[in-house]
N, C-alpha and C. Protein backbone atom coordinates (compact mmCIF):
# COMPACT_ATOMS: atom_id res chain seq x y z
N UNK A 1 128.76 -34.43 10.87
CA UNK A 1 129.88 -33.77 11.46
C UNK A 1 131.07 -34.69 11.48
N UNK A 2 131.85 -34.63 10.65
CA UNK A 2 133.23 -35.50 10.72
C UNK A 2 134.25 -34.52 11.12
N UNK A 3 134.28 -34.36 12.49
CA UNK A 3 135.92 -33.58 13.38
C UNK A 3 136.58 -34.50 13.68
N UNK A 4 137.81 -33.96 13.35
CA UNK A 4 138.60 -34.89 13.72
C UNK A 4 139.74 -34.38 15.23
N UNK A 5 140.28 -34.89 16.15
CA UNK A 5 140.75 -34.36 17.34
C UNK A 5 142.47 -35.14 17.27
N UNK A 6 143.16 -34.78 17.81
CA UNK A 6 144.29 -35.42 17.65
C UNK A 6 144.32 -36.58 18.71
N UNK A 7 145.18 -37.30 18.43
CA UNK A 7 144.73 -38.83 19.41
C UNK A 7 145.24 -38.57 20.74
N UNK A 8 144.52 -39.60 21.72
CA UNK A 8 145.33 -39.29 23.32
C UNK A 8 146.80 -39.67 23.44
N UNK A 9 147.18 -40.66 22.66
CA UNK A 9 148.34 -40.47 22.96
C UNK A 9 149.51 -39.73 22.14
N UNK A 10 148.66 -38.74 21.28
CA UNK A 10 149.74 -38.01 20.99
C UNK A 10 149.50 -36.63 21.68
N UNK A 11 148.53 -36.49 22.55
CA UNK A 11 147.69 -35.36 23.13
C UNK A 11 149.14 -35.51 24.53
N UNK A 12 149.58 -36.99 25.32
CA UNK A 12 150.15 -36.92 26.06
C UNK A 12 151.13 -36.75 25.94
N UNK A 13 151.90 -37.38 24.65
CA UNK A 13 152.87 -37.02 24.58
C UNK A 13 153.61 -35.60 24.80
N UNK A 14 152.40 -35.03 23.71
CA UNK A 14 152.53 -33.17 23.98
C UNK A 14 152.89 -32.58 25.42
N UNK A 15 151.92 -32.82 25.87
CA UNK A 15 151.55 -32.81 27.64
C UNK A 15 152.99 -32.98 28.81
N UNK A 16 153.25 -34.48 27.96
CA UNK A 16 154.78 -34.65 28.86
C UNK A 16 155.89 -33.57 28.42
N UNK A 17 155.80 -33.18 27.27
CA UNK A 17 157.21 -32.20 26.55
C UNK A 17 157.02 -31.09 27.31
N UNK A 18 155.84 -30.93 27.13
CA UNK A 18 155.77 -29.62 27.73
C UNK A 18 155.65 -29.45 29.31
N UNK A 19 155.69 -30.44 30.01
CA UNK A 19 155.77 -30.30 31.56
C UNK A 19 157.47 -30.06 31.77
N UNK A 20 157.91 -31.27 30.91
CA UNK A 20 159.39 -31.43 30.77
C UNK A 20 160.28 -30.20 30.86
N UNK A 21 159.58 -29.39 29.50
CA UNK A 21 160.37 -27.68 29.25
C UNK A 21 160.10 -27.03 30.38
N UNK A 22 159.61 -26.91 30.95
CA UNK A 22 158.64 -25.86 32.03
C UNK A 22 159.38 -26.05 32.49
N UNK A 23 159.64 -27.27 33.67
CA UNK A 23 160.65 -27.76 34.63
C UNK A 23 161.95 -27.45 34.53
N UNK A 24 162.66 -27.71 33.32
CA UNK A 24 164.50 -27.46 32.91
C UNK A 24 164.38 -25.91 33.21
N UNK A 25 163.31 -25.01 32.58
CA UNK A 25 163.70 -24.09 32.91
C UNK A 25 163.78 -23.28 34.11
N UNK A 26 162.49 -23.80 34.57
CA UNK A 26 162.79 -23.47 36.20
C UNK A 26 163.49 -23.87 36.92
N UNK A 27 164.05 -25.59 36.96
CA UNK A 27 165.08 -25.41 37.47
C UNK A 27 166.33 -24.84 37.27
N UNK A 28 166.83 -24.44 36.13
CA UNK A 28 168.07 -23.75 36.01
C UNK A 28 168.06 -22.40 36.27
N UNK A 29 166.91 -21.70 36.42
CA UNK A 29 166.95 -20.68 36.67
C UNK A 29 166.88 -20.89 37.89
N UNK A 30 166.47 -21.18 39.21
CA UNK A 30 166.62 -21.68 40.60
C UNK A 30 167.56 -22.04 41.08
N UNK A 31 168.58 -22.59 40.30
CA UNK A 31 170.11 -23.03 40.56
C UNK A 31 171.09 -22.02 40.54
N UNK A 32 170.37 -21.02 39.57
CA UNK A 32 171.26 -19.84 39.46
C UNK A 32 171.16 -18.66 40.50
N UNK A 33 170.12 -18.75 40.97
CA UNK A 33 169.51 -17.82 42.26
C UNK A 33 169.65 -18.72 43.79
N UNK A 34 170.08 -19.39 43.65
CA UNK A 34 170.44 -19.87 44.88
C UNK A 34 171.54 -19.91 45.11
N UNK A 35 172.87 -20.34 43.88
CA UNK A 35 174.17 -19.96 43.86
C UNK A 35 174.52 -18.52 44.16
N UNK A 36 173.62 -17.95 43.74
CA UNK A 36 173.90 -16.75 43.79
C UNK A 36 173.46 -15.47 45.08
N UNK A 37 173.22 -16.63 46.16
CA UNK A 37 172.58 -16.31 47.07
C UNK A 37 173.88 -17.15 48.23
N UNK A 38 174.15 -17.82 48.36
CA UNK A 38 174.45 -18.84 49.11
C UNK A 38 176.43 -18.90 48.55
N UNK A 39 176.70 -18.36 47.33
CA UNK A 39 178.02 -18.37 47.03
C UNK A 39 178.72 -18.09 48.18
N UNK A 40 178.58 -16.30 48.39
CA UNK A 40 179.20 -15.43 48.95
C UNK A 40 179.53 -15.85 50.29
N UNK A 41 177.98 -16.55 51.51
CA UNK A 41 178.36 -16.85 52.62
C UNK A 41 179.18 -17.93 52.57
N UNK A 42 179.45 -19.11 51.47
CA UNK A 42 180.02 -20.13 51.67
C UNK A 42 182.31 -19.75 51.54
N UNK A 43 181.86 -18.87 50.82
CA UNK A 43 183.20 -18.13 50.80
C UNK A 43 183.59 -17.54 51.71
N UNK A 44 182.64 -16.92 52.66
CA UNK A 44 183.09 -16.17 53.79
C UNK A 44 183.02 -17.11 55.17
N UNK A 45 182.68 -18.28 54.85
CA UNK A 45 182.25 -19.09 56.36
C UNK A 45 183.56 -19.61 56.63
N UNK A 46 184.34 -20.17 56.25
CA UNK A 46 185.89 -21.15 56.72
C UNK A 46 186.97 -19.68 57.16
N UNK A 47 187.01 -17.94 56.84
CA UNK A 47 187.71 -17.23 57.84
C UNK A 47 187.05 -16.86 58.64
N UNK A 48 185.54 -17.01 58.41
CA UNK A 48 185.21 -16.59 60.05
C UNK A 48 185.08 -17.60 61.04
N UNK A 49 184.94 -19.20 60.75
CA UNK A 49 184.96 -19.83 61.71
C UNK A 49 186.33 -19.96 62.18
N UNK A 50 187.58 -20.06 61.44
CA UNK A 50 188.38 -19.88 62.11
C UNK A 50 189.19 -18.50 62.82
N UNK A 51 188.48 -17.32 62.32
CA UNK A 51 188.66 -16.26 63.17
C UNK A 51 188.04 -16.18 64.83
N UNK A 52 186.98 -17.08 64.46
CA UNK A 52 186.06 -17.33 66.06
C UNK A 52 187.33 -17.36 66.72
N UNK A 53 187.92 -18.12 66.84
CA UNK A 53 188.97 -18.26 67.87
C UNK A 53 190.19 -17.29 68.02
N UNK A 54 190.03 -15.86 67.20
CA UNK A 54 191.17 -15.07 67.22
C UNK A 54 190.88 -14.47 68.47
N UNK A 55 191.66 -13.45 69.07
CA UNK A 55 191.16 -12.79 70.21
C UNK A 55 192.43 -11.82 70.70
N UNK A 56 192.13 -10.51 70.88
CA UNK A 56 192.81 -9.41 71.09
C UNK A 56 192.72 -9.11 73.24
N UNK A 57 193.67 -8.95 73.44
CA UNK A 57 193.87 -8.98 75.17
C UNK A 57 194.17 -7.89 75.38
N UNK A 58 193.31 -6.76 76.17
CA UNK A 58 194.21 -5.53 76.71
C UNK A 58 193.39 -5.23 78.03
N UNK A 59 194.33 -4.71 79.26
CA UNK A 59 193.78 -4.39 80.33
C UNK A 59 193.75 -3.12 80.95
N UNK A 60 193.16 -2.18 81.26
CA UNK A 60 193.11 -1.11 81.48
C UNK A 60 194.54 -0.39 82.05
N UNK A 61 195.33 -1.50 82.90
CA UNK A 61 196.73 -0.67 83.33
C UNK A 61 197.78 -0.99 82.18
N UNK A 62 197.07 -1.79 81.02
CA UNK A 62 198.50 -1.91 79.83
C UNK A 62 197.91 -0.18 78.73
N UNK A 63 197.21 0.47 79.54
CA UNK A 63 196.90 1.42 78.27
C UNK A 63 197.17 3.56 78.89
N UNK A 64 197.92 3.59 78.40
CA UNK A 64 199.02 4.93 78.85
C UNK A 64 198.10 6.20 78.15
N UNK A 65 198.11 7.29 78.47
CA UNK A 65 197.40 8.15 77.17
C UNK A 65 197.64 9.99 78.05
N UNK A 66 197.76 10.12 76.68
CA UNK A 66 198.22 11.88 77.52
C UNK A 66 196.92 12.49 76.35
N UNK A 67 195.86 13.46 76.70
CA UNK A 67 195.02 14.33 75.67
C UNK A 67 196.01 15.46 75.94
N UNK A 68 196.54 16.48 75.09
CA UNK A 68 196.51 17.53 75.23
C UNK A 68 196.19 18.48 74.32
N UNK A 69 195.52 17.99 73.46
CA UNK A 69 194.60 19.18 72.08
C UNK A 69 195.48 18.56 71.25
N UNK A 70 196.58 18.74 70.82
CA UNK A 70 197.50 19.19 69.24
C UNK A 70 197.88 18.01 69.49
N UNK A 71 198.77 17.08 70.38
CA UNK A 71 199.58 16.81 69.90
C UNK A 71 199.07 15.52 71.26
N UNK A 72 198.07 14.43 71.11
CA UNK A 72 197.47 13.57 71.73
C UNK A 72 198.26 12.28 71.72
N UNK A 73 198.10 11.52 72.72
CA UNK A 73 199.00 10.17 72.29
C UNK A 73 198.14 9.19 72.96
N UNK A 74 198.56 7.67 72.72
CA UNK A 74 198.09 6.79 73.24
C UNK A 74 198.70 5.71 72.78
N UNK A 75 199.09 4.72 74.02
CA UNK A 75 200.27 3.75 73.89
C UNK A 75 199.17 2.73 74.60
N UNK A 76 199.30 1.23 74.14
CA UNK A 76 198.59 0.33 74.09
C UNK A 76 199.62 -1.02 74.33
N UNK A 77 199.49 -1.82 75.47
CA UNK A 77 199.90 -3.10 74.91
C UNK A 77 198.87 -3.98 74.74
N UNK A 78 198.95 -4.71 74.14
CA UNK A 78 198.33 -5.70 73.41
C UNK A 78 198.74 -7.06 73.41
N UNK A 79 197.92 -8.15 73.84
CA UNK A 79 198.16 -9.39 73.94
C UNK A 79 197.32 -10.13 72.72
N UNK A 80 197.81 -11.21 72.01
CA UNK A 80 197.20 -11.69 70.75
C UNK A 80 197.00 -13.22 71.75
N UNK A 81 195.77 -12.91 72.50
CA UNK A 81 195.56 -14.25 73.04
C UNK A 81 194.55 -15.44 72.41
N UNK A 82 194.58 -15.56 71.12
CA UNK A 82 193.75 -16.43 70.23
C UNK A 82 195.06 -17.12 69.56
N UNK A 83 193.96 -17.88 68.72
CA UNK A 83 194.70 -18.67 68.17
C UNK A 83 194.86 -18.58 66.84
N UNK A 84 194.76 -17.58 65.97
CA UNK A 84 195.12 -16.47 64.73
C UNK A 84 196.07 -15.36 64.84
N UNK A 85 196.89 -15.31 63.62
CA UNK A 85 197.65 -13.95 63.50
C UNK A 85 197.07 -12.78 63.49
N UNK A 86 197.29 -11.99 64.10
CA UNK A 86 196.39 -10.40 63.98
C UNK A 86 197.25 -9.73 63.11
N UNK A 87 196.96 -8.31 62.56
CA UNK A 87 197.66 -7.15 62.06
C UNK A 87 196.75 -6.25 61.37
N UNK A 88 196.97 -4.84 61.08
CA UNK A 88 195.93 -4.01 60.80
C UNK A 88 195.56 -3.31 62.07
N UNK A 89 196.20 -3.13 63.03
CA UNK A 89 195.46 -2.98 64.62
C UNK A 89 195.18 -1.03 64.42
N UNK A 90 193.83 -1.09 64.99
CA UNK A 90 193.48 0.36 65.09
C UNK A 90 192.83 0.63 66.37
N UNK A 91 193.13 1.74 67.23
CA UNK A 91 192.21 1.90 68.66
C UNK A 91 191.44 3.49 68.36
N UNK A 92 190.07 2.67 68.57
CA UNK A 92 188.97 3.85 68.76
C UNK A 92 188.82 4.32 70.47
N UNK A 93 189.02 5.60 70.19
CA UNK A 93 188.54 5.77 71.66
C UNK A 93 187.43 7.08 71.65
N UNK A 94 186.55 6.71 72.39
CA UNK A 94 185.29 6.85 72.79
C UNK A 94 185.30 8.07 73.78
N UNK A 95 185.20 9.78 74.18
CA UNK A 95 185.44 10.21 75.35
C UNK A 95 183.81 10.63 75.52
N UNK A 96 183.52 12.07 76.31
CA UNK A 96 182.42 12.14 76.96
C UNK A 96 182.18 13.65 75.21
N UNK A 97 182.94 13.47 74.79
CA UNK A 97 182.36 14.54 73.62
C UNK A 97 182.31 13.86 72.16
N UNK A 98 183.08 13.20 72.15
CA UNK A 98 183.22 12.49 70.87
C UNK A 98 184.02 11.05 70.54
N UNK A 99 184.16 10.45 69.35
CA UNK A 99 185.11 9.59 68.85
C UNK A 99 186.38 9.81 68.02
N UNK A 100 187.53 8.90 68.69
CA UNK A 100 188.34 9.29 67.84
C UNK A 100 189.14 7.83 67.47
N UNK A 101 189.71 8.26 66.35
CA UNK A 101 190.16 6.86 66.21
C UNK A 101 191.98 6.92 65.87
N UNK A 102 192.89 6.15 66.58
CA UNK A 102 194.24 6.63 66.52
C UNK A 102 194.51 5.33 65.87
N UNK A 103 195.60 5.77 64.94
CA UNK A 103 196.36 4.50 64.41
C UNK A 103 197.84 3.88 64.80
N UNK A 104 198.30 2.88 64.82
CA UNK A 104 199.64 2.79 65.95
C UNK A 104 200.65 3.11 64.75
N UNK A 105 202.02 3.77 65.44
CA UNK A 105 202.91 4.13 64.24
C UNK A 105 203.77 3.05 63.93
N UNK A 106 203.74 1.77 64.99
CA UNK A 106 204.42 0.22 64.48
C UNK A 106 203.26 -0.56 64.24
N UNK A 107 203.11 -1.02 63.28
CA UNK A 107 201.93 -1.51 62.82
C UNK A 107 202.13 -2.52 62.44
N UNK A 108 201.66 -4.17 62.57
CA UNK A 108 201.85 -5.28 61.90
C UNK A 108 200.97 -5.10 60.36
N UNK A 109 201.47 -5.80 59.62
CA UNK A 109 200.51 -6.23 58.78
C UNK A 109 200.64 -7.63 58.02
N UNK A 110 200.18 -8.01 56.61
CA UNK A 110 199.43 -9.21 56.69
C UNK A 110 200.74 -10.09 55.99
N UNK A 111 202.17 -9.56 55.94
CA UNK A 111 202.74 -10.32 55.45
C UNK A 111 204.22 -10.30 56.88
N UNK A 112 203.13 -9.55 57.73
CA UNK A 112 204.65 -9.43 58.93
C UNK A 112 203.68 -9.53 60.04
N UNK A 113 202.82 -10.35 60.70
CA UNK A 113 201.61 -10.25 61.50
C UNK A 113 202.37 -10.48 62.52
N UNK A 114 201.16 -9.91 63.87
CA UNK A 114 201.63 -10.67 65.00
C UNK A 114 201.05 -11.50 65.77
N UNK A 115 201.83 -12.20 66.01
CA UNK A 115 201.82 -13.92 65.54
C UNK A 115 200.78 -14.46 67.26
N UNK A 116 200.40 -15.19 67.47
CA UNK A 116 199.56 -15.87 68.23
C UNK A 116 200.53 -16.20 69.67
N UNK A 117 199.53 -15.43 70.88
CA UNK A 117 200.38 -15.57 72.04
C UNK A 117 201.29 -14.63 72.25
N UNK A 118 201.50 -13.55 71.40
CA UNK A 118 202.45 -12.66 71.24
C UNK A 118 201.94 -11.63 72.21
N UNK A 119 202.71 -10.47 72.46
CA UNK A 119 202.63 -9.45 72.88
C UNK A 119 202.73 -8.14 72.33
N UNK A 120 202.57 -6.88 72.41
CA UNK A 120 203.40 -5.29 71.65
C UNK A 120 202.82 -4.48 72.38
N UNK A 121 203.58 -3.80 72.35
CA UNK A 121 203.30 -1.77 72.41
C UNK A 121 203.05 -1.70 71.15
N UNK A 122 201.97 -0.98 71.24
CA UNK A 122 201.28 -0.21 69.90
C UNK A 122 201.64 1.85 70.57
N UNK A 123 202.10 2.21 69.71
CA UNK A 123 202.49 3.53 70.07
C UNK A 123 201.69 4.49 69.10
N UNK A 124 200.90 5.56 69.40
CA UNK A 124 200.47 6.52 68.21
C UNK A 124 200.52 7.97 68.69
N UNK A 125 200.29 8.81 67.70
CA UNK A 125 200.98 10.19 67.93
C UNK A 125 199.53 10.68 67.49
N UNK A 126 198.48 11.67 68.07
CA UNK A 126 197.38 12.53 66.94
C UNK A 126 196.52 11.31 66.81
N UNK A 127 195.38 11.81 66.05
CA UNK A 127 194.64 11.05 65.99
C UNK A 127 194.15 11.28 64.53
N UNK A 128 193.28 10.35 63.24
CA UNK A 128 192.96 10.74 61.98
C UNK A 128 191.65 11.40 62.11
N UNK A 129 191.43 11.51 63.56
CA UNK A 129 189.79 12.08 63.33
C UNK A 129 190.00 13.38 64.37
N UNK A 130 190.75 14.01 64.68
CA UNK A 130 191.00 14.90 65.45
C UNK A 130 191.68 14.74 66.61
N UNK A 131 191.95 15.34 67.80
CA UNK A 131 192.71 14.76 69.05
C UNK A 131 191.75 15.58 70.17
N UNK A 132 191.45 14.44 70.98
CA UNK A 132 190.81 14.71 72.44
C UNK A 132 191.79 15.94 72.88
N UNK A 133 190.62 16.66 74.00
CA UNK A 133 191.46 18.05 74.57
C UNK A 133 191.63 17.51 75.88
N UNK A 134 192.59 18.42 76.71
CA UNK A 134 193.20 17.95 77.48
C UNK A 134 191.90 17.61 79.26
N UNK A 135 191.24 17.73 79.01
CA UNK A 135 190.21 17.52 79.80
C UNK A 135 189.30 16.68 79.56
N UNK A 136 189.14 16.09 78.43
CA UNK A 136 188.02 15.06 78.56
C UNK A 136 188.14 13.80 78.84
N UNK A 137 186.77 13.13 79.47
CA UNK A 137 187.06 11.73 80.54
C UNK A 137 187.20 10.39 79.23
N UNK A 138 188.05 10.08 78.96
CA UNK A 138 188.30 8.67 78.52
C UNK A 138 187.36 7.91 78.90
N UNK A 139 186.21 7.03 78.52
CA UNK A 139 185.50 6.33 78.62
C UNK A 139 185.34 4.88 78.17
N UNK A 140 185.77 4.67 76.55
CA UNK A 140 186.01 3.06 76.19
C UNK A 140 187.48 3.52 75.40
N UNK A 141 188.29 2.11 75.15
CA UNK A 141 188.74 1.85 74.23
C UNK A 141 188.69 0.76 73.19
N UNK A 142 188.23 1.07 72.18
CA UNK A 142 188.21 -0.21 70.66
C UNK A 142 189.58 -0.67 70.61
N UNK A 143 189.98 -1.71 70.88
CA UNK A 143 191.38 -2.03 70.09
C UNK A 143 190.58 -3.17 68.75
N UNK A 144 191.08 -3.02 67.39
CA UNK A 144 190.44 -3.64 66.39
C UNK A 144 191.53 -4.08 65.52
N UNK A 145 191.78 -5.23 65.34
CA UNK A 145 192.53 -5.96 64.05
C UNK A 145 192.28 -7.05 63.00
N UNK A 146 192.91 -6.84 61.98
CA UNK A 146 191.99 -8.29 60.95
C UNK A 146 192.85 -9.42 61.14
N UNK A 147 191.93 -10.52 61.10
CA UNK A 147 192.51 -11.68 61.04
C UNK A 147 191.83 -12.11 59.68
N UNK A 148 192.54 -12.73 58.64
CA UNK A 148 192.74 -13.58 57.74
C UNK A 148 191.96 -12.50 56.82
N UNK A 149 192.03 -11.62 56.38
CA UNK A 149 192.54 -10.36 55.15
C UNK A 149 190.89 -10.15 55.52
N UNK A 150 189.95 -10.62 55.84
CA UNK A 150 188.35 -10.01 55.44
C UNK A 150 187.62 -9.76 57.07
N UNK A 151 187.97 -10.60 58.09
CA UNK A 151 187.34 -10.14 59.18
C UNK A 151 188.28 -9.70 59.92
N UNK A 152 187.25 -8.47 60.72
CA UNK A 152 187.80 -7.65 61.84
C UNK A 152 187.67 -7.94 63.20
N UNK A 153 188.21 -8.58 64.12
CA UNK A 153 187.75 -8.44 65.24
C UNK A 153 188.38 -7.30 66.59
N UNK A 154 187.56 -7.61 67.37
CA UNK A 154 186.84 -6.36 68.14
C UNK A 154 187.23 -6.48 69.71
N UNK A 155 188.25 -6.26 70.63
CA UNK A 155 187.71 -5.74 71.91
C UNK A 155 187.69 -4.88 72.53
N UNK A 156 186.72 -4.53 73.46
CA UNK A 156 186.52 -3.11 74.54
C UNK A 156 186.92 -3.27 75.57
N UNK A 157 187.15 -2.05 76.35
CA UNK A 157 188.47 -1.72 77.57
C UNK A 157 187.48 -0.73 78.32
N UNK A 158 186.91 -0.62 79.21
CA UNK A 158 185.97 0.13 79.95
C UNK A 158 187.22 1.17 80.53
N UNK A 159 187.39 2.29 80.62
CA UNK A 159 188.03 3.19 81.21
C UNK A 159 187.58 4.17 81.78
N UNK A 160 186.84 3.72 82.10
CA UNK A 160 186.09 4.81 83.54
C UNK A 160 186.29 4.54 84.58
């Protein structure tokens, strides 16, 4: 029987190439799924940490409101007590039948914001989702605006 086998060290050599390939490819494919995992929050983390500190101020006697079916209103002041520009401002209000959400007819936005420490009347006429009737109990108000073009922040006004 004369077999012949290929030698050990060309048996290892093999051995190493091929651990070698295995590896490049898994890692590049792992680099690509983790970028691609981890991009998005790293893009979104520097406006929301500095949105942490934005903050919208309203107190139940800065907020005026007449329901009467057709023709509903609701006047808002608003304090920008953070330390970010707000604009975009929208108030949801919450009654004992439904939601509605009113938009103000002076409206900041992102190239005319209002500015930190500031104050306004937000004034709106109707509502885009219908208008409360003249009897129902007001319960919350959303006042909501964006700070730095992607987050929204949020406060509630108990009105009961």
């Amino acid at each position: 029987m004369n077999k012949k086998a290929i030698s050990p060290l060309i048996a290892t050599v093999l051995l190493i190439s091929f651990v070698i390939a295995v590896y490049s490819i898994i890692s590049s494919w792992g680099t690509g799924f983790v970028n691609t995992i981890f991009n998005p929050i790293s893009d979104r983390g520097p406006k929301q940490v500095q949105c942490t500190f934005a903050n919208i101020n309203v107190k139940k006697a800065d907020v005026a409101y007449n329901f009467s079916g057709v023709s509903s209103s609701v006047n808002v002041t608003a304090y920008n007590s953070g330390s970010e520009n707000l604009y975009n401002f929208s108030f949801i209000i919450i009654t004992n039948s439904g939601v509605y959400t009113f938009n103000p007819t002076n409206q900041y936005n992102e190239t005319s914001p209002m500015a930190k420490g500031a104050a306004a009347l937000f004034m709106t006429v109707n509502s885009s989702s219908g208008a409360p009737s003249g009897g129902e109990a007001f319960k919350t108000l959303k006042v909501t605006a964006l700070c730095r073009r992607d987050y929204r922040i949020t406060t509630e006004v108990d009105m009961s």
